[in-house]
Protein backbone atom coordinates (compact mmCIF):
# COMPACT_ATOMS: atom_id res chain seq x y z
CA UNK A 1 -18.71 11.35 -77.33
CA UNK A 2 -20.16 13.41 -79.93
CA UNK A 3 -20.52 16.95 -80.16
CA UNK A 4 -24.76 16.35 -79.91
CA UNK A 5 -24.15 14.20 -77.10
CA UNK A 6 -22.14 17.14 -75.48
CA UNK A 7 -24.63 19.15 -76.16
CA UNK A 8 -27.79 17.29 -74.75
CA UNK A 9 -25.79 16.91 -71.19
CA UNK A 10 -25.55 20.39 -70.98
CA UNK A 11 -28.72 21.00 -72.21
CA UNK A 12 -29.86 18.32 -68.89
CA UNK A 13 -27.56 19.92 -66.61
CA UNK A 14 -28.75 23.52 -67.22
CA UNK A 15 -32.61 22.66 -67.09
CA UNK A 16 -31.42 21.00 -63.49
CA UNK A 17 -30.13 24.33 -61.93
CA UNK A 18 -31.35 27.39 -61.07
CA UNK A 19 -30.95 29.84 -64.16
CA UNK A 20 -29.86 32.78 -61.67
CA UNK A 21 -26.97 30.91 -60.19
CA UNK A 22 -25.44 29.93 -63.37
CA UNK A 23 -22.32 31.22 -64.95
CA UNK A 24 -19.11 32.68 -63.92
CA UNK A 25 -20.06 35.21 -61.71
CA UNK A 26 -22.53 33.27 -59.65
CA UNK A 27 -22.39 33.62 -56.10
CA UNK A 28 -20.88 30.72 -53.75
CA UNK A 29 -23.56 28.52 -52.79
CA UNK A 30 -24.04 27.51 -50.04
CA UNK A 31 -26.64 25.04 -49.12
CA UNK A 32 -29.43 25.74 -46.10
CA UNK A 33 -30.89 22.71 -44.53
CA UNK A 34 -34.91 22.96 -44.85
CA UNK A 35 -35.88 20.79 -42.18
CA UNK A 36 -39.34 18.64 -42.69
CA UNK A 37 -42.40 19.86 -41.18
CA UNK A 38 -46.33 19.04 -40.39
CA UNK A 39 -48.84 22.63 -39.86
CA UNK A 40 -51.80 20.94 -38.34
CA UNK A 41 -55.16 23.67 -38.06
CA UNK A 42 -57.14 22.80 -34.98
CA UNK A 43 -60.71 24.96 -34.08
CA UNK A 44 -58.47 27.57 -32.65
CA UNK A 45 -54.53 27.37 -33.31
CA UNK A 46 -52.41 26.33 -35.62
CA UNK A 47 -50.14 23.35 -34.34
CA UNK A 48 -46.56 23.36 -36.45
CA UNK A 49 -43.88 20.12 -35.57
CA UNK A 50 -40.55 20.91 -37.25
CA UNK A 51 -37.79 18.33 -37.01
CA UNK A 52 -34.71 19.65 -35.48
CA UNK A 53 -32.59 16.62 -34.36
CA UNK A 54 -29.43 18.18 -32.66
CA UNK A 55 -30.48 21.33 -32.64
CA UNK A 56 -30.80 23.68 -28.91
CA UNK A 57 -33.58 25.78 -27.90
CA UNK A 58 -31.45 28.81 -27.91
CA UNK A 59 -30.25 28.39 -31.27
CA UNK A 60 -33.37 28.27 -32.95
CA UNK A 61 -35.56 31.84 -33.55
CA UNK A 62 -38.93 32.17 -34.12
CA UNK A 63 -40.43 35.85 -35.55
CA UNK A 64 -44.31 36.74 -36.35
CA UNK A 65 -44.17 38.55 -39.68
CA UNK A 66 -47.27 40.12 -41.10
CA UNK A 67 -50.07 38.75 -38.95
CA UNK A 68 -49.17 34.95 -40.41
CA UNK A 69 -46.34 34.50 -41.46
CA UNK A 70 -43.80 32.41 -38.72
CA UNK A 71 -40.01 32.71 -39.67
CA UNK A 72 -38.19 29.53 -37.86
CA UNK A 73 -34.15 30.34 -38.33
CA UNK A 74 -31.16 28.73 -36.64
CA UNK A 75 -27.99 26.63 -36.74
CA UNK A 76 -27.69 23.12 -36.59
CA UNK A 77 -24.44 22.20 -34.79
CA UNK A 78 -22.44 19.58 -36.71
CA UNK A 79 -21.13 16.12 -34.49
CA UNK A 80 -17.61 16.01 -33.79
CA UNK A 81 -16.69 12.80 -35.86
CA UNK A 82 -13.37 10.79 -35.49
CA UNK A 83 -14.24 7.96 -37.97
CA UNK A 84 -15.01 7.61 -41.29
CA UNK A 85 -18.73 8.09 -42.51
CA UNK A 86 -19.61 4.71 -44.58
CA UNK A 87 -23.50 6.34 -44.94
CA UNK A 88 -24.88 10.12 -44.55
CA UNK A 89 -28.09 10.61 -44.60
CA UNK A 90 -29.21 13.48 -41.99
CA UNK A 91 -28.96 16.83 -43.43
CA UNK A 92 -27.43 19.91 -41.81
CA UNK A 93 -23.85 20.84 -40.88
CA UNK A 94 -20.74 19.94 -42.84
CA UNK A 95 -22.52 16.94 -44.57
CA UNK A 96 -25.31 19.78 -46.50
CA UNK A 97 -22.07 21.31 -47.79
CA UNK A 98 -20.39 18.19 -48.38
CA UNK A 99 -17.34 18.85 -46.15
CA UNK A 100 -15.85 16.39 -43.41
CA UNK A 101 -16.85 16.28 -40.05
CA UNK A 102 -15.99 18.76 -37.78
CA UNK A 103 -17.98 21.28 -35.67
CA UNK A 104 -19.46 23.39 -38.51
CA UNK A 105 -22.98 23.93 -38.76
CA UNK A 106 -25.78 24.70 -41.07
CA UNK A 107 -28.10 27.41 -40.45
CA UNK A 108 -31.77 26.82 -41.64
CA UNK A 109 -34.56 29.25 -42.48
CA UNK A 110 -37.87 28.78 -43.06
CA UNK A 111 -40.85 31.13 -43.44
CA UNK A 112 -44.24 29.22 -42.76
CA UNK A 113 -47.50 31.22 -44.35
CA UNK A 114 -50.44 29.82 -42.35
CA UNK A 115 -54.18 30.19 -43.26
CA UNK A 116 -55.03 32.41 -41.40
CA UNK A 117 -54.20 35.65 -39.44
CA UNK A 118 -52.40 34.64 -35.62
CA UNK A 119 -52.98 36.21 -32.29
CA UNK A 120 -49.28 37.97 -31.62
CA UNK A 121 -49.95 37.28 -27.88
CA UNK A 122 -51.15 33.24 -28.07
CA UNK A 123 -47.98 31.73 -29.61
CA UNK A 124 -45.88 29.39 -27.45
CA UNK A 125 -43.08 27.45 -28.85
CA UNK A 126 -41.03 23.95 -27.06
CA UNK A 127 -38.35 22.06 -28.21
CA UNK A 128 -38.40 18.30 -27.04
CA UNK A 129 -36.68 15.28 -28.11
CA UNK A 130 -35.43 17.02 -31.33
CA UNK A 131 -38.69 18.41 -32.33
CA UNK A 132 -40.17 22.02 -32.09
CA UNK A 133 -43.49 22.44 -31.21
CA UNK A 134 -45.55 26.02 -32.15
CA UNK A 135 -49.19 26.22 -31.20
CA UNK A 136 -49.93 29.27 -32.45
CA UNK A 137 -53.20 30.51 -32.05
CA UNK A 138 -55.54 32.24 -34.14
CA UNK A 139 -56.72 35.42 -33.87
CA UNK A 140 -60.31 35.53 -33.15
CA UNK A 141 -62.32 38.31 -35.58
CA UNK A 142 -63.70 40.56 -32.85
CA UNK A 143 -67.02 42.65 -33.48
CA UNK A 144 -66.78 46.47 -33.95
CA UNK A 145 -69.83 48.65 -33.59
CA UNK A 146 -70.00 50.46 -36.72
CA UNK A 147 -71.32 54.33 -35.94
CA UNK A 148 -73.97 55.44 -38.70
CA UNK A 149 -73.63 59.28 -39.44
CA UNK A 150 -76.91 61.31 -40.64
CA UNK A 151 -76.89 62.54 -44.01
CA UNK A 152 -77.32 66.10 -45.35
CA UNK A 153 -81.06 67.49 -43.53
CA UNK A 154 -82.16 69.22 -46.73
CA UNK A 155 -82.61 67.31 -49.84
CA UNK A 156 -78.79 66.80 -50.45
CA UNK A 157 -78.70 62.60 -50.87
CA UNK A 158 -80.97 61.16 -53.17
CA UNK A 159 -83.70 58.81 -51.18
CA UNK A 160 -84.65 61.56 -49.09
CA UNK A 161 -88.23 62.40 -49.72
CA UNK A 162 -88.91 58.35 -47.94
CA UNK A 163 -87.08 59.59 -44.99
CA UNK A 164 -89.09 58.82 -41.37
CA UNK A 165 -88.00 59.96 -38.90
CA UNK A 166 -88.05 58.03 -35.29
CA UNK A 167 -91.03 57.98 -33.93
CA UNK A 168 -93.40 59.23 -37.01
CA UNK A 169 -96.42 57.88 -37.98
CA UNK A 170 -96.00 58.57 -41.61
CA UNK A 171 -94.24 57.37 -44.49
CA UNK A 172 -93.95 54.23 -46.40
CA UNK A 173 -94.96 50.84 -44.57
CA UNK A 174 -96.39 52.92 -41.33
CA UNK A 175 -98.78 51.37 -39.34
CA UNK A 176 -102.19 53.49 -38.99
């Protein structure tokens, strides 16, 4: 192989990795498992469906950040295998680190912006059949009387010479 050749596989190799993980005093990575997701929007709630095949309600969290912003973390228990895997496809556990089987696990973390601001109180979250249902749902704008304050009585704003008062007969537009 030429010294070009050498060259242009590193050049490949380094536009294929993160820049801030390269070199000798990078950090040990290892891998978290970013399970697939749908985020549906409905007239009022937002409906996520993240795939967690393995994974048990209590080892999955679920935080409100910011008004909408839903942080889904937790560990994905490996299988206990006793043969030898001829395919591995799932993600998660030993395989996302490529290690043997075993009971390690994989955590996962995933922050999900939505839209739209959530209602705190109106989020409810199940975990059936390997998926995890969130209907979160969203905050409804809610009207605010607005109080309008008088302005100075004597000639301090400008616009005050076409001030009416309540009730008076004179003035611009009055009806006579």
């Amino acid at each position: 192989m030429t010294d070009l050749q050498n060259r242009m596989g590193d050049l490949l190799t380094s536009f294929f990795t993160d820049p801030f993980l390269a070199g000798p005093l990078a950090p040990a990575v290892v891998p978290v498992w970013v399970p697939p997701f749908d985020l549906e929007e409905t007239q009022d709630a937002y409906l996520l469906e993240m795939d967690l095949p393995g994974v048990r309600p209590e080892d999955v969290n679920i935080e409100l950040i910011g008004g909408d912003t839903l942080r889904i973390t937790g560990k994905y228990t490996a299988r206990e295998r006793t043969g030898t895997m001829r395919r591995q496809e799932r993600r998660g556990g030993a395989a996302a680190r490529g290690g043997e089987g075993g009971r390690e696990g994989a955590e996962f973390e995933y922050d999900v912006i939505l839209p739209g601001e959530i209602n705190a109180d109106q989020i409810d979250a199940t975990l059936e059949y390997g998926v995890l249902t969130i209907r979160a749902g969203k905050a409804q704008p809610q009207a605010r009387r607005i109080q309008v304050k008088a302005g100075a009585e004597a000639g301090g704003t400008a616009g005050s010479q076409s001030r009416v008062s309540p009730g008076s007969a004179s003035g611009p537009g009055a009806k006579r």
